[in-house]
C-alpha atoms as a PDB file:
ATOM      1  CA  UNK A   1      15.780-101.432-197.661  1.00  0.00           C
ATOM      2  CA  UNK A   2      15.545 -99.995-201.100  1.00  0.00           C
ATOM      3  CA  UNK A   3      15.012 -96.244-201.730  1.00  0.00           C
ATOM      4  CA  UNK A   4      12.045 -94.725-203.262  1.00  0.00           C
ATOM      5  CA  UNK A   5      14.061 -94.161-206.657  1.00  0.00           C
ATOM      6  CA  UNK A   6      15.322 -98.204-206.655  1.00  0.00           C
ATOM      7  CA  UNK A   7      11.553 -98.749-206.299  1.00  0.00           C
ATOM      8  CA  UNK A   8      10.462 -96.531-208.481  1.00  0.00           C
ATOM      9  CA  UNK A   9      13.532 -98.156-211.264  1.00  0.00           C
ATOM     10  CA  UNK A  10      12.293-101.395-210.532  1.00  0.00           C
ATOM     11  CA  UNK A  11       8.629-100.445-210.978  1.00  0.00           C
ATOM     12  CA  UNK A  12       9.116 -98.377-214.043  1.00  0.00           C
ATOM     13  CA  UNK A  13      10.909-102.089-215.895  1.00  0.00           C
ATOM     14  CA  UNK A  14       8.508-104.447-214.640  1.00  0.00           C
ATOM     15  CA  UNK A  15       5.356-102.811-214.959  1.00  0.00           C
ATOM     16  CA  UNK A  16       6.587-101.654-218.953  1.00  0.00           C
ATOM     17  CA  UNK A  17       7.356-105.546-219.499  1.00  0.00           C
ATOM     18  CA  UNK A  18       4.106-106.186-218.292  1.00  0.00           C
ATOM     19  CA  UNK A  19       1.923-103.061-219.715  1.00  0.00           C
ATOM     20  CA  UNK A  20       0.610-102.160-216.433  1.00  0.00           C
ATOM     21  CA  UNK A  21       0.250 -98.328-215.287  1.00  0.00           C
ATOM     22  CA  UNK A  22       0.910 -96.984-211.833  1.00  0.00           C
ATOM     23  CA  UNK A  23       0.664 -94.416-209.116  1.00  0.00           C
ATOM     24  CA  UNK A  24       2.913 -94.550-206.232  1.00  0.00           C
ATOM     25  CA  UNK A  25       2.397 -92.409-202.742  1.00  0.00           C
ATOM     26  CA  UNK A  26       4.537 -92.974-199.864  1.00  0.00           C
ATOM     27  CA  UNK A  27       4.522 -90.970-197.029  1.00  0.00           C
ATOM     28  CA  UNK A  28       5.672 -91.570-192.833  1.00  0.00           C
ATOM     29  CA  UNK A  29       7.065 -95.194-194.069  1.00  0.00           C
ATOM     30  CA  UNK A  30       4.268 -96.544-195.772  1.00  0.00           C
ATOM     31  CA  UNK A  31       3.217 -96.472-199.633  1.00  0.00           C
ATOM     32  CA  UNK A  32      -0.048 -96.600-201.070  1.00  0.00           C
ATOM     33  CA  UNK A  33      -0.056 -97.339-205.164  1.00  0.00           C
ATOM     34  CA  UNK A  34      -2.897 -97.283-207.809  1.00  0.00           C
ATOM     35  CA  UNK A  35      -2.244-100.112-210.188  1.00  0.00           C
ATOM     36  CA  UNK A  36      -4.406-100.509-213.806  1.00  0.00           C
ATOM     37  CA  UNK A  37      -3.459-103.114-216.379  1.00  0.00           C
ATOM     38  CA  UNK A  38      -5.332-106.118-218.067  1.00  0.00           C
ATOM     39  CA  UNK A  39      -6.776-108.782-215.203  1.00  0.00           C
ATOM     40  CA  UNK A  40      -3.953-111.208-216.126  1.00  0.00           C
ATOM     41  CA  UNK A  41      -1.058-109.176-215.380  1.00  0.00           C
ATOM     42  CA  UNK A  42      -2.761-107.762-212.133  1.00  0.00           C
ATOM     43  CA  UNK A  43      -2.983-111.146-210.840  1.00  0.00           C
ATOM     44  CA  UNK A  44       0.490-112.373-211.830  1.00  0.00           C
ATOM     45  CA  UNK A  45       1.866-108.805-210.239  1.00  0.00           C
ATOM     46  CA  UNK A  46      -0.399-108.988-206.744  1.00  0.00           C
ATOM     47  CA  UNK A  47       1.055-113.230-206.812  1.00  0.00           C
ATOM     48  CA  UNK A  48       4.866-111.978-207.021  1.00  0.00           C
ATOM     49  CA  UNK A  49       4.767-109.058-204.768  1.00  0.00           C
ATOM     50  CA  UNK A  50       2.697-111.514-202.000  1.00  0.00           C
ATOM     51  CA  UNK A  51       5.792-113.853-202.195  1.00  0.00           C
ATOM     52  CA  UNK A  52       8.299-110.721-201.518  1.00  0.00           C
ATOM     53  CA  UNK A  53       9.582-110.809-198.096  1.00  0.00           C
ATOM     54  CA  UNK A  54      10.333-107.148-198.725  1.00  0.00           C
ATOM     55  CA  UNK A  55       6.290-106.653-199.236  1.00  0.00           C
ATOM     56  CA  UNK A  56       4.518-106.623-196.122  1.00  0.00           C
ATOM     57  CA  UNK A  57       0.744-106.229-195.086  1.00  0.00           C
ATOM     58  CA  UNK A  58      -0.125-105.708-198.824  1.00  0.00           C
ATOM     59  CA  UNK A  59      -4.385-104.666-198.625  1.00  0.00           C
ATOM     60  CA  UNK A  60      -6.105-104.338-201.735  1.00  0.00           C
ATOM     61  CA  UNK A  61      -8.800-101.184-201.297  1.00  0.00           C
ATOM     62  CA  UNK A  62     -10.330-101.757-204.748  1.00  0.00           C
ATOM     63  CA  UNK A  63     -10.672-104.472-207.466  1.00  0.00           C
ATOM     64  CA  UNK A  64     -12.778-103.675-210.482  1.00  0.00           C
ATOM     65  CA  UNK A  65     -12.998-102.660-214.159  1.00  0.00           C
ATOM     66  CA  UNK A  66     -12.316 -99.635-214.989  1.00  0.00           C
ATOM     67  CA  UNK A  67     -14.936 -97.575-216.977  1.00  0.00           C
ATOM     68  CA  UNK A  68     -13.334 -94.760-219.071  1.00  0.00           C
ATOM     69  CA  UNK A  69      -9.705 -93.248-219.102  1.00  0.00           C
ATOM     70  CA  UNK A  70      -7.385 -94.833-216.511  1.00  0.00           C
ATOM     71  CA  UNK A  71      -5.376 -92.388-214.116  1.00  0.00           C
ATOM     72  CA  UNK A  72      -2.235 -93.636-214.928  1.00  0.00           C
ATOM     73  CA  UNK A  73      -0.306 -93.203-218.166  1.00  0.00           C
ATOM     74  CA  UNK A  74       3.028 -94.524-216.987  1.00  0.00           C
ATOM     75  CA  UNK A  75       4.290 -97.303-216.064  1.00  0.00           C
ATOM     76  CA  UNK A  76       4.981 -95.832-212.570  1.00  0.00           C
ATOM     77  CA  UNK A  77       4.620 -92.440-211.286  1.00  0.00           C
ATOM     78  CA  UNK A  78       5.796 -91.123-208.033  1.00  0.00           C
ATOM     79  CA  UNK A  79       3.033 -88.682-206.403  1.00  0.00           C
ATOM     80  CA  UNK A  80       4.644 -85.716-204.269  1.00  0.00           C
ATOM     81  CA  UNK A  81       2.910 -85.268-201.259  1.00  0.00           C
ATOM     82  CA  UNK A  82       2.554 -81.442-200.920  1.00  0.00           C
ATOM     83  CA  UNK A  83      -0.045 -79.027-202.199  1.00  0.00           C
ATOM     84  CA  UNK A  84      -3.274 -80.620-202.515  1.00  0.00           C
ATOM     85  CA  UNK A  85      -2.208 -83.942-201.874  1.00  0.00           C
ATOM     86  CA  UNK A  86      -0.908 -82.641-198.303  1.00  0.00           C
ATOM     87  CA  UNK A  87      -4.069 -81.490-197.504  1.00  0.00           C
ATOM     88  CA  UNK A  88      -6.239 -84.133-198.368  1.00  0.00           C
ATOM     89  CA  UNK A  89      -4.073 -87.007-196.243  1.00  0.00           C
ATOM     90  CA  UNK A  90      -3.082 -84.214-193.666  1.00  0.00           C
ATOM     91  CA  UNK A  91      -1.857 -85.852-190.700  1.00  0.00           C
ATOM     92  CA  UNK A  92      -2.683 -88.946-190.929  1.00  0.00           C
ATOM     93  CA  UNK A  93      -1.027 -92.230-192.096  1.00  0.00           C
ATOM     94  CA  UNK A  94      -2.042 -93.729-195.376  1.00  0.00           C
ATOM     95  CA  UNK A  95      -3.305 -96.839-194.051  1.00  0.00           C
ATOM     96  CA  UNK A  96      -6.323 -94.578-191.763  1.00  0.00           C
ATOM     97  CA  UNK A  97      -8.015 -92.705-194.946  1.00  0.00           C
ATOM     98  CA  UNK A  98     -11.433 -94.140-196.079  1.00  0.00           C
ATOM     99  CA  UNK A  99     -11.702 -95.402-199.805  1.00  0.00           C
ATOM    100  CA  UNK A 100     -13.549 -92.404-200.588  1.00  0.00           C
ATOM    101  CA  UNK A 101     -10.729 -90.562-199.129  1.00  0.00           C
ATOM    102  CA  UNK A 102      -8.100 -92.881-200.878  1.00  0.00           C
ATOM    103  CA  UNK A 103     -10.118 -92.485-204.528  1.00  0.00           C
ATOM    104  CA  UNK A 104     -10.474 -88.842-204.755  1.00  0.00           C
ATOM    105  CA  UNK A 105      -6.339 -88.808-203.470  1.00  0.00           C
ATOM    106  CA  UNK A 106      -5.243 -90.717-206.585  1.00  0.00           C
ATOM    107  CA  UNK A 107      -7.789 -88.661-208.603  1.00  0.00           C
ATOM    108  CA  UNK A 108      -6.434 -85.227-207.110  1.00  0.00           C
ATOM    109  CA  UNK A 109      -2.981 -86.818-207.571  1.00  0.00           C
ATOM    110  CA  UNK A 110      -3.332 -87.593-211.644  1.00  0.00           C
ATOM    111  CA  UNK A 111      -5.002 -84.115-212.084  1.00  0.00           C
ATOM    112  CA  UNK A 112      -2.268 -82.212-210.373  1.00  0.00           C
ATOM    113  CA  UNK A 113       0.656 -83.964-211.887  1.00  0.00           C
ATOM    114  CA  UNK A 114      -1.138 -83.643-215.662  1.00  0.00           C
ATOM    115  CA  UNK A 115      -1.519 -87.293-216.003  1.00  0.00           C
ATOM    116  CA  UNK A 116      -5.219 -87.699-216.525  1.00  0.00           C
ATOM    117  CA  UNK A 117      -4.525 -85.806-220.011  1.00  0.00           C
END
């Protein structure tokens, strides 16, 4: 298994090759990521990472256009989970917060970490 930094390496190349923008949340062994880009590179990125054995039980919470800034500003950020974060996923796993819940986490996220700017 890769570590968070490999994945976060790996991430950082491929998503600056293919001018996408990410946030990346993992906590208790699973990860959670906001991805923005053009349509075209969004598909070709959800089609490669389907095919990766090392990609399991991938669930898309939200697929639209974005209207106004994006949250991300690099290619892929890693989001601590303490302070504010922490308390909005408290003690639950990743996979059992609500979209509203999962929406104003990545929006919290950006915010805290100055990224929105």
């Amino acid at each position: 298994m890769l570590s968070i930094a490999q994945i976060l390496g790996a991430s950082d190349i491929n998503n600056r090759r293919d001018e996408l923008r990410g946030l990346l949340i993992f906590h208790r062994g699973q990860f959670m990521q906001l991805i923005e880009g053009q349509r075209i590179d969004l598909d070709r990125l959800l089609t490669r990472l389907r095919f990766d054995p090392r990609h399991e039980n991938i669930r898309m919470l939200v697929d639209e256009n974005v209207i106004g800034e994006p949250l991300g500003v690099h290619p892929m950020a890693r989001i601590a989970v303490d302070g504010k974060v922490a308390a909005m996923i408290g003690d639950r796993p990743l996979d059992c917060l609500s979209l509203p819940q999962v929406e104003a986490l990545f929006t919290t996220a950006a915010e805290t970490l100055d990224l929105a700017a």
